[in-house]
C-alpha atoms as a PDB file:
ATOM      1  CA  UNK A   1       0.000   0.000   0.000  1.00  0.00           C
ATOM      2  CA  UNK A   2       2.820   2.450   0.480  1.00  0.00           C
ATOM      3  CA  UNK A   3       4.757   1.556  -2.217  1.00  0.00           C
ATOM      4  CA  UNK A   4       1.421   2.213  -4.161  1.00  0.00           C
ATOM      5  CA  UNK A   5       0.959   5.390  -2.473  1.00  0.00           C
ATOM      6  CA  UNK A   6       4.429   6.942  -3.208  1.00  0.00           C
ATOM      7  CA  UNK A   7       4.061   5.744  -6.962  1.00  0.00           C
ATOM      8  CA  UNK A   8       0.732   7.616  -7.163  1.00  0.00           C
ATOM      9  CA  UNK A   9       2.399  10.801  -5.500  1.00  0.00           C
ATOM     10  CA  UNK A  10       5.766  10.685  -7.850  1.00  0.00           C
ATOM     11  CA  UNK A  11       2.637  10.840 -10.823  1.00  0.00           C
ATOM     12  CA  UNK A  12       1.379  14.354  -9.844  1.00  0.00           C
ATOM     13  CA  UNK A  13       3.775  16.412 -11.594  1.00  0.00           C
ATOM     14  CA  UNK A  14       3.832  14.396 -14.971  1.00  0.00           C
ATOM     15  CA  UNK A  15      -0.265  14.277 -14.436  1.00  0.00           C
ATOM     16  CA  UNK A  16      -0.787  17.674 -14.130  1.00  0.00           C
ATOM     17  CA  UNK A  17       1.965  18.654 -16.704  1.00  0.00           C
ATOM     18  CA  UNK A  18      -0.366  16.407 -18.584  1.00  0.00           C
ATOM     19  CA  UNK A  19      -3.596  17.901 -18.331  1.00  0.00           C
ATOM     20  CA  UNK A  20      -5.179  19.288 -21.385  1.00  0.00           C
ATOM     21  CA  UNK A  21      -5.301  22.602 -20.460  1.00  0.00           C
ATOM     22  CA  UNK A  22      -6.395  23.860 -23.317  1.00  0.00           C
ATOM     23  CA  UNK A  23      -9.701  21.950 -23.937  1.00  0.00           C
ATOM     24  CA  UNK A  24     -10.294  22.765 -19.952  1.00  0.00           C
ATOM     25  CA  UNK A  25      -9.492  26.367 -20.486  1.00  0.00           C
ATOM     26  CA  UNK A  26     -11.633  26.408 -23.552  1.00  0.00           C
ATOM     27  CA  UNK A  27     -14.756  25.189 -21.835  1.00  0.00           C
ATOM     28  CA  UNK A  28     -14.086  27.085 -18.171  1.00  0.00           C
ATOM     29  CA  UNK A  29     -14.209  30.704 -20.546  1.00  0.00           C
ATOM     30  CA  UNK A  30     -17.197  29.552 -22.675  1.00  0.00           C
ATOM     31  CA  UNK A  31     -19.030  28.446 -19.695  1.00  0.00           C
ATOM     32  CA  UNK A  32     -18.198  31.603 -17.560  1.00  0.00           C
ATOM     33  CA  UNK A  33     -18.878  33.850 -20.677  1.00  0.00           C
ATOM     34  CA  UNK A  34     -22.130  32.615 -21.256  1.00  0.00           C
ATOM     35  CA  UNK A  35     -23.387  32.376 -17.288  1.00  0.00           C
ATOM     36  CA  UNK A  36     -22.199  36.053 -17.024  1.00  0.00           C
ATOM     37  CA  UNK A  37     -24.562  37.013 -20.405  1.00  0.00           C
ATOM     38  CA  UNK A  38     -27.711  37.513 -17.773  1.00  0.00           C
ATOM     39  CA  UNK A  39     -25.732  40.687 -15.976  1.00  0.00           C
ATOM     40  CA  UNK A  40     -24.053  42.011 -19.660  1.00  0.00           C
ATOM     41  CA  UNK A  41     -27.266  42.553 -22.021  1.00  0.00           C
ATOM     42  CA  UNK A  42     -29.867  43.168 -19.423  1.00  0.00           C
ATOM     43  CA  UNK A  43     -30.526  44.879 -15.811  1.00  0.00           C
ATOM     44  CA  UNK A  44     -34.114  43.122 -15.900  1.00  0.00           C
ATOM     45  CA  UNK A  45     -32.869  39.666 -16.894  1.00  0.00           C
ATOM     46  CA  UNK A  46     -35.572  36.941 -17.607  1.00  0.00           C
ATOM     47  CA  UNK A  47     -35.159  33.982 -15.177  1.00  0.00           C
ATOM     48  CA  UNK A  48     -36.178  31.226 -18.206  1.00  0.00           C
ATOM     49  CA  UNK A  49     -32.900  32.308 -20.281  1.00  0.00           C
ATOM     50  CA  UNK A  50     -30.799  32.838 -17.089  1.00  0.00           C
ATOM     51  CA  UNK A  51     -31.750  28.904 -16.236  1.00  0.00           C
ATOM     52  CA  UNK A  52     -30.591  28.509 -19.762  1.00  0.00           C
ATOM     53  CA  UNK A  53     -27.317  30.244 -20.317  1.00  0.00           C
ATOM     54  CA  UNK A  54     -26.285  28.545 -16.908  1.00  0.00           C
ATOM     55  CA  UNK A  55     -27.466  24.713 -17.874  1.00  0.00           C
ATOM     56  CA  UNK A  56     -25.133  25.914 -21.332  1.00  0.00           C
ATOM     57  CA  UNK A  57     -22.641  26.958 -19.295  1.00  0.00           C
ATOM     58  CA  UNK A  58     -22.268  23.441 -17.290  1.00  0.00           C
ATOM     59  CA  UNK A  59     -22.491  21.747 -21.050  1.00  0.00           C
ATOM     60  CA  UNK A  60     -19.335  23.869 -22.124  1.00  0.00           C
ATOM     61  CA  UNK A  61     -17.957  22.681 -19.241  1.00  0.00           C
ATOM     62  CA  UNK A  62     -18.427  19.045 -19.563  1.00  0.00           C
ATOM     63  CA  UNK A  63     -17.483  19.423 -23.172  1.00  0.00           C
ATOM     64  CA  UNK A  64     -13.632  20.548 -22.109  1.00  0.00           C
ATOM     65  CA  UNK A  65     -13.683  17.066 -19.717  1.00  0.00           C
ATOM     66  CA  UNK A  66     -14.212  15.118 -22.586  1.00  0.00           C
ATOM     67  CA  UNK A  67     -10.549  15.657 -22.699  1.00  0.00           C
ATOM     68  CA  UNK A  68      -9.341  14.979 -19.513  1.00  0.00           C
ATOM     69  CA  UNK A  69      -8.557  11.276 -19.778  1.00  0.00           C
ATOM     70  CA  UNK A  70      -6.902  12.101 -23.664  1.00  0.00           C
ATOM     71  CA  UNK A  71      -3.102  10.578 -23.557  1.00  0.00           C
ATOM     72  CA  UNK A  72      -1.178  10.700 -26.702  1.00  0.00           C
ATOM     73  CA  UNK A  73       1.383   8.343 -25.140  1.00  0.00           C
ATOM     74  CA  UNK A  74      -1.046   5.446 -24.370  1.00  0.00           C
ATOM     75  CA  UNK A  75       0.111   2.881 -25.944  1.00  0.00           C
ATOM     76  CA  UNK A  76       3.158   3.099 -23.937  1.00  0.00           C
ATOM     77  CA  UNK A  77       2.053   4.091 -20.503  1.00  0.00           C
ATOM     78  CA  UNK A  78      -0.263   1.052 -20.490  1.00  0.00           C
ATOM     79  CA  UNK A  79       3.026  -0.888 -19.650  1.00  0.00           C
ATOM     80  CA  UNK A  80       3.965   1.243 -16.362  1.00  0.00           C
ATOM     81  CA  UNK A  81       3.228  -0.628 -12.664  1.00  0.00           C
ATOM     82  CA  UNK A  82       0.412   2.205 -12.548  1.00  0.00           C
ATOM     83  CA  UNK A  83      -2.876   1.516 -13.078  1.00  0.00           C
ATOM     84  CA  UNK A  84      -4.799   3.032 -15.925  1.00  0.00           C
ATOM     85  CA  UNK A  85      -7.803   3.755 -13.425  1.00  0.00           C
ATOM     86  CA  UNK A  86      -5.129   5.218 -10.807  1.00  0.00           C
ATOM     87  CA  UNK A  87      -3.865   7.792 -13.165  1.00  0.00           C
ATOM     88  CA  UNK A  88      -7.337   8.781 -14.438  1.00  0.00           C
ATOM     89  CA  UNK A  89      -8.415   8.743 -10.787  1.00  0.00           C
ATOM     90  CA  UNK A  90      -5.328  11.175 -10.378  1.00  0.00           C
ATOM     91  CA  UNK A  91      -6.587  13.203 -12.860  1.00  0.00           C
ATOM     92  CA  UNK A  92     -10.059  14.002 -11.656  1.00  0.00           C
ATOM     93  CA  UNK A  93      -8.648  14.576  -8.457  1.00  0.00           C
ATOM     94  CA  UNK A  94      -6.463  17.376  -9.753  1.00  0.00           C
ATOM     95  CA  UNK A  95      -9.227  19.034 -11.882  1.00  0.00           C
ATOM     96  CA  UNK A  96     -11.856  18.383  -9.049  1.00  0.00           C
ATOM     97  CA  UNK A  97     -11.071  21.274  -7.051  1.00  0.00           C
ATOM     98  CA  UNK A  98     -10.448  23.643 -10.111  1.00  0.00           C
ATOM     99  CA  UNK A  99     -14.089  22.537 -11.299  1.00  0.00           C
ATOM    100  CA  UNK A 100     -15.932  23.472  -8.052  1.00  0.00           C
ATOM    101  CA  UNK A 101     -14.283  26.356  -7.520  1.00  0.00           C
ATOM    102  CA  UNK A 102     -15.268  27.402 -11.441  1.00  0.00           C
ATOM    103  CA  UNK A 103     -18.982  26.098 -10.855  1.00  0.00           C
ATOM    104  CA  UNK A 104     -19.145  27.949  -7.828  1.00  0.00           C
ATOM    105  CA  UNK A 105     -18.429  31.660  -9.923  1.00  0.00           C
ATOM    106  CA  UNK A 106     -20.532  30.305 -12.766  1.00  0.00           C
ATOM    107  CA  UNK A 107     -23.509  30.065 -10.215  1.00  0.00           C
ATOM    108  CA  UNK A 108     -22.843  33.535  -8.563  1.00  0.00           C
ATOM    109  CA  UNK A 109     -22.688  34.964 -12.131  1.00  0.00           C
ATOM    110  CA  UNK A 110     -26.462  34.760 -12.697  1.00  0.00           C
ATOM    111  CA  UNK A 111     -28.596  37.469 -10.510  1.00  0.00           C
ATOM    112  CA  UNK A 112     -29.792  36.424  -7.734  1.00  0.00           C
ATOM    113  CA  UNK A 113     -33.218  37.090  -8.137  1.00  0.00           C
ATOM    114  CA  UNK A 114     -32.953  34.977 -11.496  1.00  0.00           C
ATOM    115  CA  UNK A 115     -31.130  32.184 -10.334  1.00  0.00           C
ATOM    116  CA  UNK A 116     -32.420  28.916 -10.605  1.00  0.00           C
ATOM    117  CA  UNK A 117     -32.494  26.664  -7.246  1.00  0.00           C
ATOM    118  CA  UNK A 118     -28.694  26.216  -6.463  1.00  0.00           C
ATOM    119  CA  UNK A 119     -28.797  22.431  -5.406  1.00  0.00           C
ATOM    120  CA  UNK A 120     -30.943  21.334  -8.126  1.00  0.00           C
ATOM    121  CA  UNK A 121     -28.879  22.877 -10.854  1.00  0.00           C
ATOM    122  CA  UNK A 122     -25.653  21.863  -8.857  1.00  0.00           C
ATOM    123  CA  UNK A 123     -27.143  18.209  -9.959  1.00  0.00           C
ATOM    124  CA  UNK A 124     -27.285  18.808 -13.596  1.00  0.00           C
ATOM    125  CA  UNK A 125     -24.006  20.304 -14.038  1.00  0.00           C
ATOM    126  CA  UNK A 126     -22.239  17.180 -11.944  1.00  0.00           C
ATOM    127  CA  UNK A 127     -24.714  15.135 -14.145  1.00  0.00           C
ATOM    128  CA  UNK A 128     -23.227  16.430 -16.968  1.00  0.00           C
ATOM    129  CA  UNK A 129     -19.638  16.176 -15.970  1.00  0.00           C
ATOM    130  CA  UNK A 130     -19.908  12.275 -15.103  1.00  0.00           C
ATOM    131  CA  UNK A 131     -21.527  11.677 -18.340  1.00  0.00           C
ATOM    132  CA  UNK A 132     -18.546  13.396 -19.957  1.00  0.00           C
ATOM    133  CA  UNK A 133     -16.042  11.081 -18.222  1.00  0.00           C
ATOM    134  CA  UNK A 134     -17.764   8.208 -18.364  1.00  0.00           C
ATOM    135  CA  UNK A 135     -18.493   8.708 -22.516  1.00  0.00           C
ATOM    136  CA  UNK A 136     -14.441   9.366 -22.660  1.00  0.00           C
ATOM    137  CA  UNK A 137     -14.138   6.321 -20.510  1.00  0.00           C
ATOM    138  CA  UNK A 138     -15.771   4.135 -22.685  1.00  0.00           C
ATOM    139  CA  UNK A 139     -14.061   5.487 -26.043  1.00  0.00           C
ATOM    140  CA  UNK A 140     -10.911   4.585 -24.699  1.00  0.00           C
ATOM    141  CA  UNK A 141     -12.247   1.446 -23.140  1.00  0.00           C
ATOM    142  CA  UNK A 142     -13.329  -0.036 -26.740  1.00  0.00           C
ATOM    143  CA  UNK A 143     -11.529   1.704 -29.104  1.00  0.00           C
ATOM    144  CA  UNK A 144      -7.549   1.668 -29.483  1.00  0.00           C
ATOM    145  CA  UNK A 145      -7.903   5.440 -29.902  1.00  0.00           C
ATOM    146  CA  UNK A 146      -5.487   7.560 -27.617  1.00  0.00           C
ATOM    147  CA  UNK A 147      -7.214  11.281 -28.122  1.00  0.00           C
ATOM    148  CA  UNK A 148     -11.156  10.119 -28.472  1.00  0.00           C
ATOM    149  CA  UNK A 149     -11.988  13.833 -26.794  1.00  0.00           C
ATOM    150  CA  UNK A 150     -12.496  15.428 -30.029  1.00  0.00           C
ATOM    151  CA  UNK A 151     -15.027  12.673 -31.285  1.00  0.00           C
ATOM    152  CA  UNK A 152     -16.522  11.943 -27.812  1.00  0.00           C
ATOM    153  CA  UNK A 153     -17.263  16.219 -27.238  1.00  0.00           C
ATOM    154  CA  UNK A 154     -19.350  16.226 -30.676  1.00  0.00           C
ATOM    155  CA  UNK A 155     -20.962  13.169 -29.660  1.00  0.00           C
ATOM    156  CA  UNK A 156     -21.878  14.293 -26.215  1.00  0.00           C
ATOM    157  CA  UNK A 157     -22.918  18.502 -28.146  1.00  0.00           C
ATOM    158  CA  UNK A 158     -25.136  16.619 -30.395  1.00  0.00           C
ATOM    159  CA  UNK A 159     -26.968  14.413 -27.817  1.00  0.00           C
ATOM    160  CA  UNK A 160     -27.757  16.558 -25.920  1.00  0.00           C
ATOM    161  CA  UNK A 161     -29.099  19.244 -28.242  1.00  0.00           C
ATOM    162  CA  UNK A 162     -30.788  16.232 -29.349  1.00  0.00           C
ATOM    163  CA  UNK A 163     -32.308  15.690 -26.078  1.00  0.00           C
ATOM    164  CA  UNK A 164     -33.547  18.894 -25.257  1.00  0.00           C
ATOM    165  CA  UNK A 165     -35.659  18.893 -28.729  1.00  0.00           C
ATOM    166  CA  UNK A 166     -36.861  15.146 -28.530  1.00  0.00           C
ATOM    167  CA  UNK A 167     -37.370  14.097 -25.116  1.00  0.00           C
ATOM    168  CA  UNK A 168     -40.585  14.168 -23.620  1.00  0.00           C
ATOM    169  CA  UNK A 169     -41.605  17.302 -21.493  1.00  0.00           C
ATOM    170  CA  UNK A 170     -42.886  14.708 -18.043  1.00  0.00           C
ATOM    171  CA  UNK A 171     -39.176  13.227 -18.159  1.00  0.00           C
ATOM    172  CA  UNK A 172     -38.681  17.005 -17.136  1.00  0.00           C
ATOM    173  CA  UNK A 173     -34.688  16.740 -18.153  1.00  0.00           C
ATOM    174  CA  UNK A 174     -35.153  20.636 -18.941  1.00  0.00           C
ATOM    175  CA  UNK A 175     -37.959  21.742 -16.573  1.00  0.00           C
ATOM    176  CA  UNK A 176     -38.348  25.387 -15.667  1.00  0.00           C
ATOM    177  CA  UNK A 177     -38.050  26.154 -11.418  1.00  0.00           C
ATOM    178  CA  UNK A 178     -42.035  26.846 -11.640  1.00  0.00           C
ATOM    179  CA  UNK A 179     -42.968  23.615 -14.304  1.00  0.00           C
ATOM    180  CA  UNK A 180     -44.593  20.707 -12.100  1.00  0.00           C
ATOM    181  CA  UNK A 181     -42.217  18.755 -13.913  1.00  0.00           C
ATOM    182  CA  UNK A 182     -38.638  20.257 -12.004  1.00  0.00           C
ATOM    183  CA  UNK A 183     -38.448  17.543  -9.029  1.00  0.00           C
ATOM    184  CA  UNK A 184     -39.262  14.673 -10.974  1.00  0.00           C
ATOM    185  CA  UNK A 185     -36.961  15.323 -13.613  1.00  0.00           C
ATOM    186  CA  UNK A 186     -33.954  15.666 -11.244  1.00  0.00           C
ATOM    187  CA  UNK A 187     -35.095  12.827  -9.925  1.00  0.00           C
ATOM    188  CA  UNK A 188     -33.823  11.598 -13.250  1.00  0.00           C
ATOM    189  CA  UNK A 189     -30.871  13.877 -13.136  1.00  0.00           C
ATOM    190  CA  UNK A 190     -29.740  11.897  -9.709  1.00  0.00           C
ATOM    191  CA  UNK A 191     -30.101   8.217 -12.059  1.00  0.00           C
ATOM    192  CA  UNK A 192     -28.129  10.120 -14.831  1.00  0.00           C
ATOM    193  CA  UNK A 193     -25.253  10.519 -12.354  1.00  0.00           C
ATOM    194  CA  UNK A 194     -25.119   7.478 -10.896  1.00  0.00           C
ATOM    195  CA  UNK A 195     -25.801   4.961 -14.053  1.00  0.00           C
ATOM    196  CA  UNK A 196     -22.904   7.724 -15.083  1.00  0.00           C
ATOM    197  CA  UNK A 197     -21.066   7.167 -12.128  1.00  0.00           C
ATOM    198  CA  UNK A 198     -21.263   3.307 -13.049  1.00  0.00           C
ATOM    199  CA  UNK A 199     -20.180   3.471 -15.945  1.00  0.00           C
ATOM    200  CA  UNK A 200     -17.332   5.430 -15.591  1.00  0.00           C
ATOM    201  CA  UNK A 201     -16.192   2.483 -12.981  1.00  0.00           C
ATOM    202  CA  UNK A 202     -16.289   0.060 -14.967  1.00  0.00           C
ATOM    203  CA  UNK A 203     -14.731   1.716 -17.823  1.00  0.00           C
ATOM    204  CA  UNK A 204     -11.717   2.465 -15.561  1.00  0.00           C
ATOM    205  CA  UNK A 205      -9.629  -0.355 -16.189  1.00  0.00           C
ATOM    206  CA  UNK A 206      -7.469  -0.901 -19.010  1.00  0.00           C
ATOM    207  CA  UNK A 207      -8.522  -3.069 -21.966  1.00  0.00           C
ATOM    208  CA  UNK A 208      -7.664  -6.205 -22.597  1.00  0.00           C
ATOM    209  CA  UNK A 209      -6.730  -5.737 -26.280  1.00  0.00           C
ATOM    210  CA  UNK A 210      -7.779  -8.111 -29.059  1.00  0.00           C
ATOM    211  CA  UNK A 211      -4.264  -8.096 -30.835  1.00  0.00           C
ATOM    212  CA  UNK A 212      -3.198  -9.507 -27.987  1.00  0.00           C
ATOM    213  CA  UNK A 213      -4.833 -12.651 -28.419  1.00  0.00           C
ATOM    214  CA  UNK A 214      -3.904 -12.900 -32.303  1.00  0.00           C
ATOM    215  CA  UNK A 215      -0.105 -12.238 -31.417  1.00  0.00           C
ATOM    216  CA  UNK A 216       0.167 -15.031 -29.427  1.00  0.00           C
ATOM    217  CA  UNK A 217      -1.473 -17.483 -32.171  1.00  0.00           C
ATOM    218  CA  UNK A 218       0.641 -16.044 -34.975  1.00  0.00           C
ATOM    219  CA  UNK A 219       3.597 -16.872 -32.580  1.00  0.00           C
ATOM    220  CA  UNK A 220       2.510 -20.666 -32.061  1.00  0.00           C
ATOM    221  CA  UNK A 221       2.263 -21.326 -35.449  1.00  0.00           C
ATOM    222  CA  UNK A 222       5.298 -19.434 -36.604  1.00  0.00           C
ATOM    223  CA  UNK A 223       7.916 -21.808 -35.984  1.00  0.00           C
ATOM    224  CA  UNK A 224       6.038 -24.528 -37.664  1.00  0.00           C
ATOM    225  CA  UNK A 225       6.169 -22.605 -40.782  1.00  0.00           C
ATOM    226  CA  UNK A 226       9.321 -21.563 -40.721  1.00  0.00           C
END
């Protein structure tokens, strides 16, 4: 255990040197741009397209995590003592803190007399980022790919703009605060995260790859045929 604990320290610095900053960056200013819209074009904002611009903002957001478990060099760190579920562990961790503390402005952003219940939105937005992880998760899980963010942040945009316009209004996924349909759809917010949640589990660890399997045949019958 403490040999495991010092290897997972002696990662920090590579993890976070890691990070793609970019993508996080990208989505942090979108999402903070777009939850501060309410206070920019209006000193009578409307409470509908606050709830709005702030449910976008957590999407922007969760788009920039698709990222976070990208690794250019995976087909070589699969081989280190290290877990692949440690070091994406390792990299929620370090992002963890800098996503509450970026939620937290995003929610102050909106008025106060237009913003939606805190708790209840809170849920979407950690909703949203779980789904995001565990979507990346699973790319990496069943594909070979080592960057799948790209693919798995246009998947993720076009669900759930897809959502919003097809899903039916009692599933109340996008309820308004006064809609009788706000606590049963976070209801279904809650079985979002944790199916999520789930998901992103058993995603964690790393694949065991079909080549694998074909390697070892080719290398039976190779010295017949030789």
């Amino acid at each position: 255990m403490r040999v495991r604990t010092r290897a997972s320290a002696q990662l920090v610095g590579p993890v976070l040197r890691a990070l793609p900053r970019r993508a996080l960056g990208a989505g942090a200013a979108a999402g903070l741009v777009l939850a501060a819209l309410p206070r920019l074009l209006s000193t009578h904002p409307d409470p509908w397209m606050a709830l709005l611009l702030l449910r976008g903002a957590a999407l922007a957001f969760a788009l920039g995590l698709t990222f976070l478990l990208d690794d250019p060099a995976r087909h070589v760190t699969a081989a280190v003592p290290t877990r692949r579920m440690v070091r994406g562990a390792l990299r929620t961790a370090l992002v963890a803190p800098f996503a509450a503390l970026w939620w937290t402005a995003a929610v102050l952003l909106i008025p106060a007399q237009v913003r939606p219940p805190v708790g209840d939105i809170t849920l979407e937005a950690a909703a949203a980022a779980v789904v995001a992880l565990a979507a990346s998760a699973t790319a990496i899980r069943l594909t070979e790919e080592a960057e799948p963010g790209q693919r798995v942040a246009i998947t993720l945009l076009a669900t759930s703009m897809a959502a919003a316009l097809l899903l039916p209004q009692h599933w109340g996924l996008f309820a308004t605060p006064k809609e009788k349909w706000w606590s049963p759809g976070h209801q279904h917010w809650a079985l979002i995260l944790a199916g999520a949640a789930v998901v992103w589990a058993a995603c964690g660890p790393e694949p065991i790859r079909r080549r694998g399997f074909f390697a070892t045949r080719s290398a039976k019958i190779s010295p017949s045929t030789g």
